[in-house]
C-alpha atoms as a PDB file:
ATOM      1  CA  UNK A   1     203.395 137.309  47.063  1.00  0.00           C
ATOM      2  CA  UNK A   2     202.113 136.921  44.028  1.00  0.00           C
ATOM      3  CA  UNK A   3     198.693 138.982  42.832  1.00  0.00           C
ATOM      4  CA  UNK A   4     195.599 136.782  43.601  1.00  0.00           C
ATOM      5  CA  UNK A   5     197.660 134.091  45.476  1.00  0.00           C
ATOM      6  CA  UNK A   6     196.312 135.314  48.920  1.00  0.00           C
ATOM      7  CA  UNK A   7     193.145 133.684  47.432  1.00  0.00           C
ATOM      8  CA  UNK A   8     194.600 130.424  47.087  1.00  0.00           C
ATOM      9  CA  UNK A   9     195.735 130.677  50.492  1.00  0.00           C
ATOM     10  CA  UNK A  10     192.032 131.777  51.967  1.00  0.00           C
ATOM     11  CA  UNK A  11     190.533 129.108  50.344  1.00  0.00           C
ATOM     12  CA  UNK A  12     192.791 126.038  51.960  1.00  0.00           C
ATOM     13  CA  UNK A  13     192.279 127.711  54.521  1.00  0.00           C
ATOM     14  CA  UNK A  14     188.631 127.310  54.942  1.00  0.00           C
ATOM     15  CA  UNK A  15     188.857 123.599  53.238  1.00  0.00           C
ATOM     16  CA  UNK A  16     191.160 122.987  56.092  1.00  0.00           C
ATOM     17  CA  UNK A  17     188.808 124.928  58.719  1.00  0.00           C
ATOM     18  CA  UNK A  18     185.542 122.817  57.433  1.00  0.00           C
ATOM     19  CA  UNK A  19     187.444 119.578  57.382  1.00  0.00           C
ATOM     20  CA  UNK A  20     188.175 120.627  61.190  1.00  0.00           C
ATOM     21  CA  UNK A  21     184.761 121.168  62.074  1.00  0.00           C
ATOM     22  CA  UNK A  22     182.696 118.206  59.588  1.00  0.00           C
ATOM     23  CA  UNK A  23     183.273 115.222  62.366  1.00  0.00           C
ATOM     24  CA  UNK A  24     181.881 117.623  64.809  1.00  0.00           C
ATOM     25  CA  UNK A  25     178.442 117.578  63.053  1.00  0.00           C
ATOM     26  CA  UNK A  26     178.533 114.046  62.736  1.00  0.00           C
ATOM     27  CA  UNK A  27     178.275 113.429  66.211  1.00  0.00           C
ATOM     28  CA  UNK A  28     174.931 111.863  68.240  1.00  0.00           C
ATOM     29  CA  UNK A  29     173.709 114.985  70.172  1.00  0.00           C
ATOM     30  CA  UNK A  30     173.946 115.021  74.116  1.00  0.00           C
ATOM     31  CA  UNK A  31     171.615 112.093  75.852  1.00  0.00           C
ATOM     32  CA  UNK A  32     168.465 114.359  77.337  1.00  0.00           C
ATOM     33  CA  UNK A  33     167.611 114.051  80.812  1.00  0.00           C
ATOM     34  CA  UNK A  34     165.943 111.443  82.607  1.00  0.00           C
ATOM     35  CA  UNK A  35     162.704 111.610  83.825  1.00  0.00           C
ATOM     36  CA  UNK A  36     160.734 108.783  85.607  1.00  0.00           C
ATOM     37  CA  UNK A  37     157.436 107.214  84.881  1.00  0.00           C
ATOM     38  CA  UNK A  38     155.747 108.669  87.946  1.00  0.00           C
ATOM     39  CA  UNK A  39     157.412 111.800  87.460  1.00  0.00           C
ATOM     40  CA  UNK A  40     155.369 113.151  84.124  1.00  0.00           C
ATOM     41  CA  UNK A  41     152.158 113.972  84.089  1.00  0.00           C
ATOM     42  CA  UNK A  42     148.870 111.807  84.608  1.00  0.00           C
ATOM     43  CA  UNK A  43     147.916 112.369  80.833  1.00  0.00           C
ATOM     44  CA  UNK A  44     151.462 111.366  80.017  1.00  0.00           C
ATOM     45  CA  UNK A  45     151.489 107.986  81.722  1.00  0.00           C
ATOM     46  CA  UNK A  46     148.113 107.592  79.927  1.00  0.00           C
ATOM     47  CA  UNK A  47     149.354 108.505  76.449  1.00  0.00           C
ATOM     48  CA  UNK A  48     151.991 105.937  77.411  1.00  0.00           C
ATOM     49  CA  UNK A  49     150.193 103.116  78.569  1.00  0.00           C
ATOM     50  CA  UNK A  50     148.124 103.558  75.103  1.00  0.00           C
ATOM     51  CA  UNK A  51     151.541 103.349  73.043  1.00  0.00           C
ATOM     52  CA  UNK A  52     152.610 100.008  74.847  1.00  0.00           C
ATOM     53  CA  UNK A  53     148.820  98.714  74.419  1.00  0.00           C
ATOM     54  CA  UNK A  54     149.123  99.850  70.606  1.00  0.00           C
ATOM     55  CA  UNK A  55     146.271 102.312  70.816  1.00  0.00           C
ATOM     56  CA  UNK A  56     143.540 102.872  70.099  1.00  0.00           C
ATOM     57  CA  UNK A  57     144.646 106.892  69.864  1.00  0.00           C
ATOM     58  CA  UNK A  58     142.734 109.487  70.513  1.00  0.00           C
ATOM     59  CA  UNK A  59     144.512 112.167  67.897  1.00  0.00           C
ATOM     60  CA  UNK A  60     144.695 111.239  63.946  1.00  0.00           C
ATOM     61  CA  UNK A  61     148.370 111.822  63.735  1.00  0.00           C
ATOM     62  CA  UNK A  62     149.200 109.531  66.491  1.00  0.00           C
ATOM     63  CA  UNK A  63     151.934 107.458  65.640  1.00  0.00           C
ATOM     64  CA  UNK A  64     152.931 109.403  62.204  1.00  0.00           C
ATOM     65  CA  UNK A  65     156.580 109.544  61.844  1.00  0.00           C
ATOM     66  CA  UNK A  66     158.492 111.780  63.762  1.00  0.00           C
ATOM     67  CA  UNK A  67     161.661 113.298  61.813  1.00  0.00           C
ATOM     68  CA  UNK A  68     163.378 114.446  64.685  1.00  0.00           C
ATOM     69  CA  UNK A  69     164.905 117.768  62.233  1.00  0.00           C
ATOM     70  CA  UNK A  70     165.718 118.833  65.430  1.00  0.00           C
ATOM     71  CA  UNK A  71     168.426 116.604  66.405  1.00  0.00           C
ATOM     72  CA  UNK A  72     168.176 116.152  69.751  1.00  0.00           C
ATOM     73  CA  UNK A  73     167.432 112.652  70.191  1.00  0.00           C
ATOM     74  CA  UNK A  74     169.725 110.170  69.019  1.00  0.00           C
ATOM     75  CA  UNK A  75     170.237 110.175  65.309  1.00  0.00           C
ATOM     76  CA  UNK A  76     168.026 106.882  63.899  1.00  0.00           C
ATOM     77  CA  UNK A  77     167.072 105.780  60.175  1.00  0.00           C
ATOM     78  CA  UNK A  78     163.835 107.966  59.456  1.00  0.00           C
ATOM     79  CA  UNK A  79     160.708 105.998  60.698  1.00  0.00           C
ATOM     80  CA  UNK A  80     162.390 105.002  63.720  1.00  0.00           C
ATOM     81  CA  UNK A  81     160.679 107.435  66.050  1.00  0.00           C
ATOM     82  CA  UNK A  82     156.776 108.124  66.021  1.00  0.00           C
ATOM     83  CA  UNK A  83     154.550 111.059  68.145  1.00  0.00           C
ATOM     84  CA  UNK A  84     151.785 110.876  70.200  1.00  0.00           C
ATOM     85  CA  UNK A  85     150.167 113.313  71.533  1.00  0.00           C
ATOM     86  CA  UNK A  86     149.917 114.031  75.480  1.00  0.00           C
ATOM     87  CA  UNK A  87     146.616 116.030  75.974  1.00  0.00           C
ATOM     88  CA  UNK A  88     147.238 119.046  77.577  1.00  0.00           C
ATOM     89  CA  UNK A  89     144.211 120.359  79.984  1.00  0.00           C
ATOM     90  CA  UNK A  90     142.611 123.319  78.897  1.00  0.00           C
ATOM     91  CA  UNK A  91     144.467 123.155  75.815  1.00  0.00           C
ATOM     92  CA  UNK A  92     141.965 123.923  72.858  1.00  0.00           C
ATOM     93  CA  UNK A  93     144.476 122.097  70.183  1.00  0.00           C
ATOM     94  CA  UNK A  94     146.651 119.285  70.479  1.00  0.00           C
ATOM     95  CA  UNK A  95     148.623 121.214  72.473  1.00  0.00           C
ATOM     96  CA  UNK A  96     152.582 121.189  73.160  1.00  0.00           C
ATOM     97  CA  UNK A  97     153.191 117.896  75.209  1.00  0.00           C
ATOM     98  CA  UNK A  98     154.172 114.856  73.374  1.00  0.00           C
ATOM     99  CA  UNK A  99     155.781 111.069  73.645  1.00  0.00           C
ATOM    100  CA  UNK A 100     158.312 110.263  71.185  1.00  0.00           C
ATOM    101  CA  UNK A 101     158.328 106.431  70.561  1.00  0.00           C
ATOM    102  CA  UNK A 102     161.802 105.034  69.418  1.00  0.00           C
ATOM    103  CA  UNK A 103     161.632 100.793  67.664  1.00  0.00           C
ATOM    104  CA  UNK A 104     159.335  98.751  66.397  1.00  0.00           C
ATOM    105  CA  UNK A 105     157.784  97.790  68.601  1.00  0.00           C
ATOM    106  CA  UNK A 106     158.530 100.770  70.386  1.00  0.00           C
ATOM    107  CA  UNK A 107     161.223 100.661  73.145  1.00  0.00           C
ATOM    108  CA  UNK A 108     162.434 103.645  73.906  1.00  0.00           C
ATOM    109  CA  UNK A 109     160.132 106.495  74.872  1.00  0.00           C
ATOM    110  CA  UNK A 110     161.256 110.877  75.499  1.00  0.00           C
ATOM    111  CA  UNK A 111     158.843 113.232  76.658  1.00  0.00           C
ATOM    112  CA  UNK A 112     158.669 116.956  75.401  1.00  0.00           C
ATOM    113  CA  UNK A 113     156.289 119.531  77.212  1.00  0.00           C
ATOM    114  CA  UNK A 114     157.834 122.174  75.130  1.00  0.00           C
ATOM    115  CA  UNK A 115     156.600 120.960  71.348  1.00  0.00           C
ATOM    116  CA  UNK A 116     160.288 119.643  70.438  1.00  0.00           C
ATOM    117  CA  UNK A 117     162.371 122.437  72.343  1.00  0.00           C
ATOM    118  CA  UNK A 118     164.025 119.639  74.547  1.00  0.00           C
ATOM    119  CA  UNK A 119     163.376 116.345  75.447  1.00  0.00           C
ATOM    120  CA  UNK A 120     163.857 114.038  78.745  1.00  0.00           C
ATOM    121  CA  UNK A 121     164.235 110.002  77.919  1.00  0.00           C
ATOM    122  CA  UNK A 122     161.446 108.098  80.025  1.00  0.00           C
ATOM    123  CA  UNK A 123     162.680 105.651  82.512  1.00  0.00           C
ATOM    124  CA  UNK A 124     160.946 102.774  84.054  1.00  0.00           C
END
C-alpha cells in the first residue's frame, strides 16, 4: 500500500458510514404516548379549554412559538406548534407543565409535566 493511501481509504470510509446513517436523522421521531382528556390534571384541562376558547391567557408567553429543538414531536414548519403554560400548584414560577398546541387553529394538543423531557399527545 502506498504511503498516505490508508487515508484515502479512512475517509470513504466515513463518507460511506455518514451516508449510512443521514436518512436515519431524517426520520419523524417516535409518536409519544397517549394520554386522555380526563386523565391530566385539573389545571391542564383548564389551560386547554382556554386554548380552544382562544384565551384570554393568564402567562405573557402564552401562545409564543414553540421550536420543538427537542425533536420529539413530529417535525412541523417552525410556527406550527405554540406553549401554554399549565399552572403548577405551589409552583412560585411558571413552573414545568405545559400544552403544546399543533395548527392554526390549533388541532393537535401534547402535554409535558417534565418542561420538554417527554411528551404524551392529548386525546379526546
Amino acid at each position: 500500500m502506498r504511503r498516505g493511501s490508508w487515508w484515502c481509504s479512512a475517509i470513504v470510509a466515513l463518507l460511506v458510514g455518514a451516508a449510512a446513517v443521514a436518512p436515519t436523522l431524517a426520520r419523524e421521531p417516535p409518536a409519544p404516548p397517549p394520554v386522555h382528556v380526563g386523565e391530566l390534571p385539573a389545571e391542564a384541562r383548564q389551560t386547554l379549554a382556554l386554548i380552544k376558547r382562544g384565551g384570554p391567557f393568564p402567562y405573557r408567553k402564552d401562545g409564543t412559538v414553540f421550536a420543538n429543538r427537542e425533536r420529539l414531536l413530529p417535525l412541523r414548519p417552525r410556527g406550527y406548534y405554540r406553549e401554554y403554560t399549565v399552572p403548577t400548584p405551589g409552583a412560585r414560577d411558571r413552573g414545568a407543565r405545559r400544552i403544546v398546541a399543533g395548527g392554526d387553529p390549533p388541532h393537535e394538543f401534547y402535554y409535558t409535566d417534565d418542561h420538554y423531557q417527554s411528551f404524551r399527545r392529548i386525546l379526546e
